[in-house]
Protein backbone atom coordinates (compact mmCIF):
# COMPACT_ATOMS: atom_id res chain seq x y z
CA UNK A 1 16.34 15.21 -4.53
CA UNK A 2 16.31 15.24 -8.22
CA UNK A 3 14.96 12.11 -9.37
CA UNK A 4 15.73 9.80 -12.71
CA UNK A 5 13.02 7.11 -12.00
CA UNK A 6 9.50 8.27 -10.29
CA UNK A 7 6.70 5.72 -10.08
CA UNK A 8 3.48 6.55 -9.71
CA UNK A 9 0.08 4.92 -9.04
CA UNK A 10 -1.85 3.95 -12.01
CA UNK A 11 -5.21 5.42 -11.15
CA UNK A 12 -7.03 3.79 -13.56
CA UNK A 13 -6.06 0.26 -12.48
CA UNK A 14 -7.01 1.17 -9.12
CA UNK A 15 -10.68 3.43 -9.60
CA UNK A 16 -11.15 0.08 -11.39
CA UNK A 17 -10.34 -2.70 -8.62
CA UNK A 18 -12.05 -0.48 -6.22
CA UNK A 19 -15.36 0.37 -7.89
CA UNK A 20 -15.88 -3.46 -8.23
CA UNK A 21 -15.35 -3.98 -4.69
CA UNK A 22 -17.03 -1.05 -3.06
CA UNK A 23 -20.10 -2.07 -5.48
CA UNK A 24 -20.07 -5.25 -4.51
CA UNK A 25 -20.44 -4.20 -0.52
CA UNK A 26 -22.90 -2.21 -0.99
CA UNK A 27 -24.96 -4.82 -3.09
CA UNK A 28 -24.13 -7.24 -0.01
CA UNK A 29 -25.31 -5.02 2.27
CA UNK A 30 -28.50 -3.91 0.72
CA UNK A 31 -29.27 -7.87 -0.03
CA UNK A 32 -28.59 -8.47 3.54
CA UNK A 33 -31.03 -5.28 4.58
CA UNK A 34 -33.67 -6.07 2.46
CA UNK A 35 -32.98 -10.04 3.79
CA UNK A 36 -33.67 -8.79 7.14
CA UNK A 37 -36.34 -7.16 6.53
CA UNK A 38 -38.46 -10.08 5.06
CA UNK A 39 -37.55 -12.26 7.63
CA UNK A 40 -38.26 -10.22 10.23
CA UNK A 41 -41.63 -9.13 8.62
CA UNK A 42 -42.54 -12.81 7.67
CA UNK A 43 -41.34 -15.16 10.87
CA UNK A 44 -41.55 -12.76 13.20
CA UNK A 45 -38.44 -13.72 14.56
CA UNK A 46 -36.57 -10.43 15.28
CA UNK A 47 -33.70 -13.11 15.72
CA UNK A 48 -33.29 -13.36 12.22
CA UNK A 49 -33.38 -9.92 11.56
CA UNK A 50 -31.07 -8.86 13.71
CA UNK A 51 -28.67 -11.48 11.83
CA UNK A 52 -28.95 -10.14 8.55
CA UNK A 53 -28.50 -6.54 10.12
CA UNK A 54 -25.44 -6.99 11.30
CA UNK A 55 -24.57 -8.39 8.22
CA UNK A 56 -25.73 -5.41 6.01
CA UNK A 57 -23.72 -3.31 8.89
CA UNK A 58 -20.52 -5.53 8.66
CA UNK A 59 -20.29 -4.86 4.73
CA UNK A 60 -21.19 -1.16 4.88
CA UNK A 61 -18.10 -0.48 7.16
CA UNK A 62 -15.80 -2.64 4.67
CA UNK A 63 -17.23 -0.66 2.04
CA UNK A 64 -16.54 2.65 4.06
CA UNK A 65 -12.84 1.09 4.69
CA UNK A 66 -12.20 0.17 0.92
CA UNK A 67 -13.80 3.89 0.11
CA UNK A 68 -11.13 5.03 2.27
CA UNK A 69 -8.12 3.20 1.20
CA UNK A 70 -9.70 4.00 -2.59
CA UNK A 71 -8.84 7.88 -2.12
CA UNK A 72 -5.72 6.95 0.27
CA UNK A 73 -3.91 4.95 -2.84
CA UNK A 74 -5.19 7.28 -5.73
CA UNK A 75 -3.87 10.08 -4.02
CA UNK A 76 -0.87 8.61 -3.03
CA UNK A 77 0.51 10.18 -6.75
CA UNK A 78 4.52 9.28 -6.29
CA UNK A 79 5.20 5.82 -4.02
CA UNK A 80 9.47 6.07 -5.14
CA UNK A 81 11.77 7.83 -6.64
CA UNK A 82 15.42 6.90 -7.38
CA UNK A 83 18.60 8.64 -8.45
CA UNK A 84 22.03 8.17 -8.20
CA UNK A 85 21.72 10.51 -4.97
CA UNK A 86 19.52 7.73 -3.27
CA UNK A 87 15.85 6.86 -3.19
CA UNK A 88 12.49 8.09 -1.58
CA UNK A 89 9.86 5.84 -0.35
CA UNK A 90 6.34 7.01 0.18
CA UNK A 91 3.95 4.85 2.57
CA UNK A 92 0.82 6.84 2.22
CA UNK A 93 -0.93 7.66 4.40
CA UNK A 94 1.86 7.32 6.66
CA UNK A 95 4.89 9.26 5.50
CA UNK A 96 8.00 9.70 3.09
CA UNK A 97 11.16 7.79 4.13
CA UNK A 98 14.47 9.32 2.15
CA UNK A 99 17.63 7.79 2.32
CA UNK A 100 21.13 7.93 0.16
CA UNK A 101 22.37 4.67 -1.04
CA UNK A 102 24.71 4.76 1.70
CA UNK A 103 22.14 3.74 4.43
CA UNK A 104 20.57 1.27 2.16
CA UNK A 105 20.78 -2.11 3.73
CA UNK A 106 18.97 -4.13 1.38
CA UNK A 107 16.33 -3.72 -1.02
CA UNK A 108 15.04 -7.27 -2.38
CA UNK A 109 12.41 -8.44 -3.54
CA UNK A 110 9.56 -10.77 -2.02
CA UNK A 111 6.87 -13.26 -3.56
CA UNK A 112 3.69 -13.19 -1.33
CA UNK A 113 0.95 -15.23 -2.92
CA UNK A 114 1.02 -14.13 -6.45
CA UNK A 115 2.57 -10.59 -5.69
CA UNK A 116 5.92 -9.39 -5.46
CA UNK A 117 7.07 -6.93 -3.10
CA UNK A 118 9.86 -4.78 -2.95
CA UNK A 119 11.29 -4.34 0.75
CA UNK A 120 13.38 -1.96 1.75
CA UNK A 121 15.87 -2.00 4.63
CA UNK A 122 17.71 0.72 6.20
CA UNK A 123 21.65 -0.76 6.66
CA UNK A 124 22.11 -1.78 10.38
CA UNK A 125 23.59 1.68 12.44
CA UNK A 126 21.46 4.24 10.03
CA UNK A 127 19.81 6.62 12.22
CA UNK A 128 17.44 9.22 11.63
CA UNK A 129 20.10 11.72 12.40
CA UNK A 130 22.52 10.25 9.53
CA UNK A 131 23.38 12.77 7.36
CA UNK A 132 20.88 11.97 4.24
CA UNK A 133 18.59 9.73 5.50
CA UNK A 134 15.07 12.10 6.49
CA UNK A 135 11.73 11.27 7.45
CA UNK A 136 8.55 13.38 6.63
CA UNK A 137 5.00 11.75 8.61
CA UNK A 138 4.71 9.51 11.20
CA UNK A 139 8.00 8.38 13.73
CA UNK A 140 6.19 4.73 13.14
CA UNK A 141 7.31 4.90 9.36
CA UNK A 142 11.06 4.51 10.40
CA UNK A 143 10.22 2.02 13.00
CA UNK A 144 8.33 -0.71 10.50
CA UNK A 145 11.59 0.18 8.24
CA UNK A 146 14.13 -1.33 10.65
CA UNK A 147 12.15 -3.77 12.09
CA UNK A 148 10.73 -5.65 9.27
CA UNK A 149 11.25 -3.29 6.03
CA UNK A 150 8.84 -1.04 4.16
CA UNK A 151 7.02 -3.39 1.28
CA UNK A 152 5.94 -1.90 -1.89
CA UNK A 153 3.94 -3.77 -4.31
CA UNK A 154 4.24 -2.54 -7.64
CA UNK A 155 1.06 -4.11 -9.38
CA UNK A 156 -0.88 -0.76 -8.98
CA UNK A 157 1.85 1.79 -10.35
CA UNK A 158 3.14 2.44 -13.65
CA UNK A 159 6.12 0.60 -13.09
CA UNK A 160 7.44 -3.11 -12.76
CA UNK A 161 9.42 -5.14 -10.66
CA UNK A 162 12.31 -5.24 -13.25
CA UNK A 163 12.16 -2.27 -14.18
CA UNK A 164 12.52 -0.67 -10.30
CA UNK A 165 15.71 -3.55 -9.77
CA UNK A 166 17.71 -2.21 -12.52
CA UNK A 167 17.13 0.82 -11.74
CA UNK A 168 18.21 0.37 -8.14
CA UNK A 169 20.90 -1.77 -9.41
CA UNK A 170 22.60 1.44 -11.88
CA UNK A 171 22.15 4.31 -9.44
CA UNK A 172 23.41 2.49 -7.31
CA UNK A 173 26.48 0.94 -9.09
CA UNK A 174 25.34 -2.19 -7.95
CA UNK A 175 26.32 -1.59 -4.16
CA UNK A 176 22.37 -2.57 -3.38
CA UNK A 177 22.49 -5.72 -5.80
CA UNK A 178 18.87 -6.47 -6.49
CA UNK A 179 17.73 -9.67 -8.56
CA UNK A 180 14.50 -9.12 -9.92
């Protein structure tokens, strides 16, 4: 599938939202170690130092988690690609959804909070064995696609939410209208 419009993940933005939040887990957890420590030392109480542990063990998973979703996004490279053949849809770690504009349902566009999502829906009767449409990863991928969509949230790639509409909007000639 040649492709007119690729967006990729801005790596920068991302090794910088993640270093900030890994550090700050593993500052938690050492506070919370070193917390557990003195009051275990100075009460007595193993009580209280079993608290504090399994708060210092509590962060260092979420910062194993984050560490892990960290190397997941940045080496996501390309989430979607659109040309007038159709687009590709990449959910790492899951898989790459392709379809033509043809089994496009609906792509729109969600606010969540403060973030908009783009959500893509296959059109009701697409198949995985319509001509077109292909699925490389996980069987799961296609299922979250006609159940509820695939969501995409632009605020980490080198794209916008206007941009990726009018985009969808010309190579498609507007058969997938998309207000942005």
């Amino acid at each position: 599938m040649g492709t007119d419009l690729v967006v990729r993940v801005d790596t920068s933005h991302v090794n910088r939202l993640y270093t900030g939040i890994v550090g700050l887990l593993m500052v938690m957890a050492m506070a919370a170690l070193a917390g557990g420590v003195v009051a275990a030392a100075t009460t007595g109480v193993a009580g209280w130092g079993f608290t504090y542990m399994i708060i210092a063990i509590g962060a260092l998973v979420q910062a194993l988690l984050h560490t892990y979703h960290w190397g997941v996004r940045v080496g996501a490279g390309v989430v979607l690609a659109m040309n007038a053949g159709g687009l590709s849809l990449t959910v790492p770690p899951t898989g790459t959804l392709t379809l033509p504009w043809s089994a496009v349902g609906s792509l729109g566009v969600h606010r969540v909070f403060f973030r908009r999502w783009v959500v893509l829906r296959p059109a009701a009767g697409v198949t995985l064995e319509t001509p077109g449409v292909a699925l490389t990863g996980r069987p799961r991928l296609w299922k979250w696609a006609t159940r509820r969509g695939l969501y995409l949230t632009l605020g980490d790639t080198d794209s916008d939410v206007a941009t990726v509409t009018a985009a969808a909007n010309y190579f498609s000639a507007h058969r997938v209208a998309v207000q942005p």
